[in-house]
Each structure stands twice: as C-alpha cells, then as structure tokens.
Protein backbone atom coordinates (compact mmCIF):
# COMPACT_ATOMS: atom_id res chain seq x y z
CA UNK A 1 0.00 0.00 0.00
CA UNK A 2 1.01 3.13 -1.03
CA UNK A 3 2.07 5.99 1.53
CA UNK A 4 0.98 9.67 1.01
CA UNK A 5 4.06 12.07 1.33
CA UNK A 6 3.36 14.35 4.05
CA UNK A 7 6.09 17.43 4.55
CA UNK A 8 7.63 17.60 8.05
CA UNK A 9 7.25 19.88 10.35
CA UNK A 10 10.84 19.50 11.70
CA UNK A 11 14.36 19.11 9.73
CA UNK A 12 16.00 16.26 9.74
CA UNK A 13 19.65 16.06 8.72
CA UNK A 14 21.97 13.71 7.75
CA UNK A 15 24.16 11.30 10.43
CA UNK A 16 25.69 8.25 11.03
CA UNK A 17 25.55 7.32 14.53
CA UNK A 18 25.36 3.80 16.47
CA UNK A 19 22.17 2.98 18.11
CA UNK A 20 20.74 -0.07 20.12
CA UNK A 21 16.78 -0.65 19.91
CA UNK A 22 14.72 -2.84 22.29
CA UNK A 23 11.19 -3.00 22.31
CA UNK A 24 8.85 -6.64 22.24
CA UNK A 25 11.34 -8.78 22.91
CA UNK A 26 13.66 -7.53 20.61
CA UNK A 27 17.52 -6.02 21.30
CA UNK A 28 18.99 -4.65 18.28
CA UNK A 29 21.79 -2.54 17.14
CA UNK A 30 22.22 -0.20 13.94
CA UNK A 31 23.15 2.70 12.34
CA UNK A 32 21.20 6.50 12.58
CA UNK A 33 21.07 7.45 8.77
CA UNK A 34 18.86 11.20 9.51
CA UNK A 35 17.24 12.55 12.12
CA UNK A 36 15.22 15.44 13.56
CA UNK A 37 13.55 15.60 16.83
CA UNK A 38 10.37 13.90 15.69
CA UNK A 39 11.41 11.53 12.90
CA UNK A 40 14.45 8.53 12.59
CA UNK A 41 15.54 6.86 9.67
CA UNK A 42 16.92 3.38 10.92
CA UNK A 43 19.31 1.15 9.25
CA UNK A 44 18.78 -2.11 11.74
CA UNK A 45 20.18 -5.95 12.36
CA UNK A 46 16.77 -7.01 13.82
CA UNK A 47 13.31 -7.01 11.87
CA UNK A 48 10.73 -4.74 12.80
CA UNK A 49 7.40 -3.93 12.08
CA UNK A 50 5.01 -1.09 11.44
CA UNK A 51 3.32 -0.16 14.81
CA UNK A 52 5.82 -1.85 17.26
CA UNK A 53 6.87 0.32 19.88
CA UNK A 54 10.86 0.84 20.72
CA UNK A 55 13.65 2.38 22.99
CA UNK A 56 16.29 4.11 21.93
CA UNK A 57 19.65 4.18 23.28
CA UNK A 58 21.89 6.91 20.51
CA UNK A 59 25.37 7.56 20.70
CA UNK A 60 25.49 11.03 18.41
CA UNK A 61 28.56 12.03 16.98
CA UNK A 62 30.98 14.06 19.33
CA UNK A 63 28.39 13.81 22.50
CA UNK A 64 30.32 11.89 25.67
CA UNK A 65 27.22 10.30 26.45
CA UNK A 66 24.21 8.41 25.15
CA UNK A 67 20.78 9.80 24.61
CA UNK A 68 17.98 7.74 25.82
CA UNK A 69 14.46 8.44 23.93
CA UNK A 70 11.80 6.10 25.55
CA UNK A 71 8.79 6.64 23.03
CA UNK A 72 9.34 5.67 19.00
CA UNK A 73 7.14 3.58 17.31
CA UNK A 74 7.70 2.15 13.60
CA UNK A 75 6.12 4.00 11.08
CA UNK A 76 7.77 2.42 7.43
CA UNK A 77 9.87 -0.69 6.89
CA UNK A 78 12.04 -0.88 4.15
CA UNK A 79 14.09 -4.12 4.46
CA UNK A 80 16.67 -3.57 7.04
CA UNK A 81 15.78 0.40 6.91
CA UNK A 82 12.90 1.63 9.13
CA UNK A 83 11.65 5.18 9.90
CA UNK A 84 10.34 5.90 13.49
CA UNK A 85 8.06 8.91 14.43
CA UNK A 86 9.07 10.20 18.02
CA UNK A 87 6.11 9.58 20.22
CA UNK A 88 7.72 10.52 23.87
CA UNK A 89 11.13 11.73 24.84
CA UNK A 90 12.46 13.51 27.97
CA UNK A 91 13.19 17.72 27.38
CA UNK A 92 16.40 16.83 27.66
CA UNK A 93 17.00 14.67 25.48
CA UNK A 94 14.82 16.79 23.23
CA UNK A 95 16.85 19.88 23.87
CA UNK A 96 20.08 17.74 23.05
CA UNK A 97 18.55 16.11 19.67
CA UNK A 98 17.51 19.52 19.25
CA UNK A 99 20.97 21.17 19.62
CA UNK A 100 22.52 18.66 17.45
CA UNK A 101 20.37 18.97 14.61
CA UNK A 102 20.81 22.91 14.43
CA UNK A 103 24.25 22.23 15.20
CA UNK A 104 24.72 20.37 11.45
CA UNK A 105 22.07 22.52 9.95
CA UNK A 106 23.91 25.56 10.64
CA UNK A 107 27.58 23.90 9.80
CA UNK A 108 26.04 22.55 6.35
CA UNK A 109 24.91 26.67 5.70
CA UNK A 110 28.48 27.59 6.35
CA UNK A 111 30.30 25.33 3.74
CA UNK A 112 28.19 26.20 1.16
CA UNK A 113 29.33 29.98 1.77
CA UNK A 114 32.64 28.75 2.01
C-alpha cells in the first residue's frame, strides 16, 4: 500500500551514529542514517514492524554520552531500513537532539558559503 508524502514539520539532517533498539522482545543494534527531533531513519540488524513500539539508546557524533528516547514507534519498513516517528522523549534529550540537529544545519549553511 502506497504511503501519502506528508512534509515535516521539523528538519531532519543527515548522520551516522550507532544505536541499540529494544522494544517486544527484541535487542537490536544499527546505524542513525537522519534525524530530527520527531522523525528517525533506521538502518537495523533485527526485523521490525510497522506499529511496534521501541527504545532508543543513541550515541550522536561528538556527544560523551548516550541519549535515551523512551517513546518511537515504527512507522515504514524498508528491508533492514525503518523510519520511526518520536512519540515521547524527555526535554532533555529533546533539547540535546535539538541542539545537534541545528548544530549540522547551521555547519552545512556555512560550507556552502565557504
């Protein structure tokens, strides 16, 4: 079944980070491909499935420590790629995603002035 395209509402940037995922039985590990605050797209080890419910432990680029995000659930599976919408997360670990994200978004403006 076909998706409709809907724009976002938030940016979401390019990465490569490690993550684990757990949720349903399920521990996996994988690779952030782009985020924003509300949206993930997931390159996994572990099946998932549209409508399952996960925790996220991230490891973003240059950050000493891990970001937990309690509430994702599975909104597209592509093969080993999955997106997840953002359902609940702590302020701050929204205010670090958050920080991040403007972070690149703002050091991707400057090299193309460069």
């Amino acid at each position: 079944m076909a998706q409709s395209h809907t724009s976002r509402s938030h940016s979401r940037v390019p990465v490569s980070c490690f993550l684990y995922y757990l949720g349903e039985g399920l521990i996996g590990t994988g690779k952030v491909c782009d985020l924003s605050v509300k949206g993930w797209r997931i390159e996994g080890d572990k099946p998932v499935t549209v409508g399952m419910k996960l925790t996220l432990r991230v490891f973003l680029p240059d950050q000493p420590k891990a970001i937990d995000v309690d509430g994702v659930t599975v909104q597209w599976v592509d093969g080993r790629d999955f997106g997840l919408e953002t359902v609940k997360m702590s302020a701050t670990a929204q205010a670090r995603i958050h920080k991040f994200v403007e972070s690149v978004l703002r050091d991707a403006g400057s090299s193309r002035v460069a």
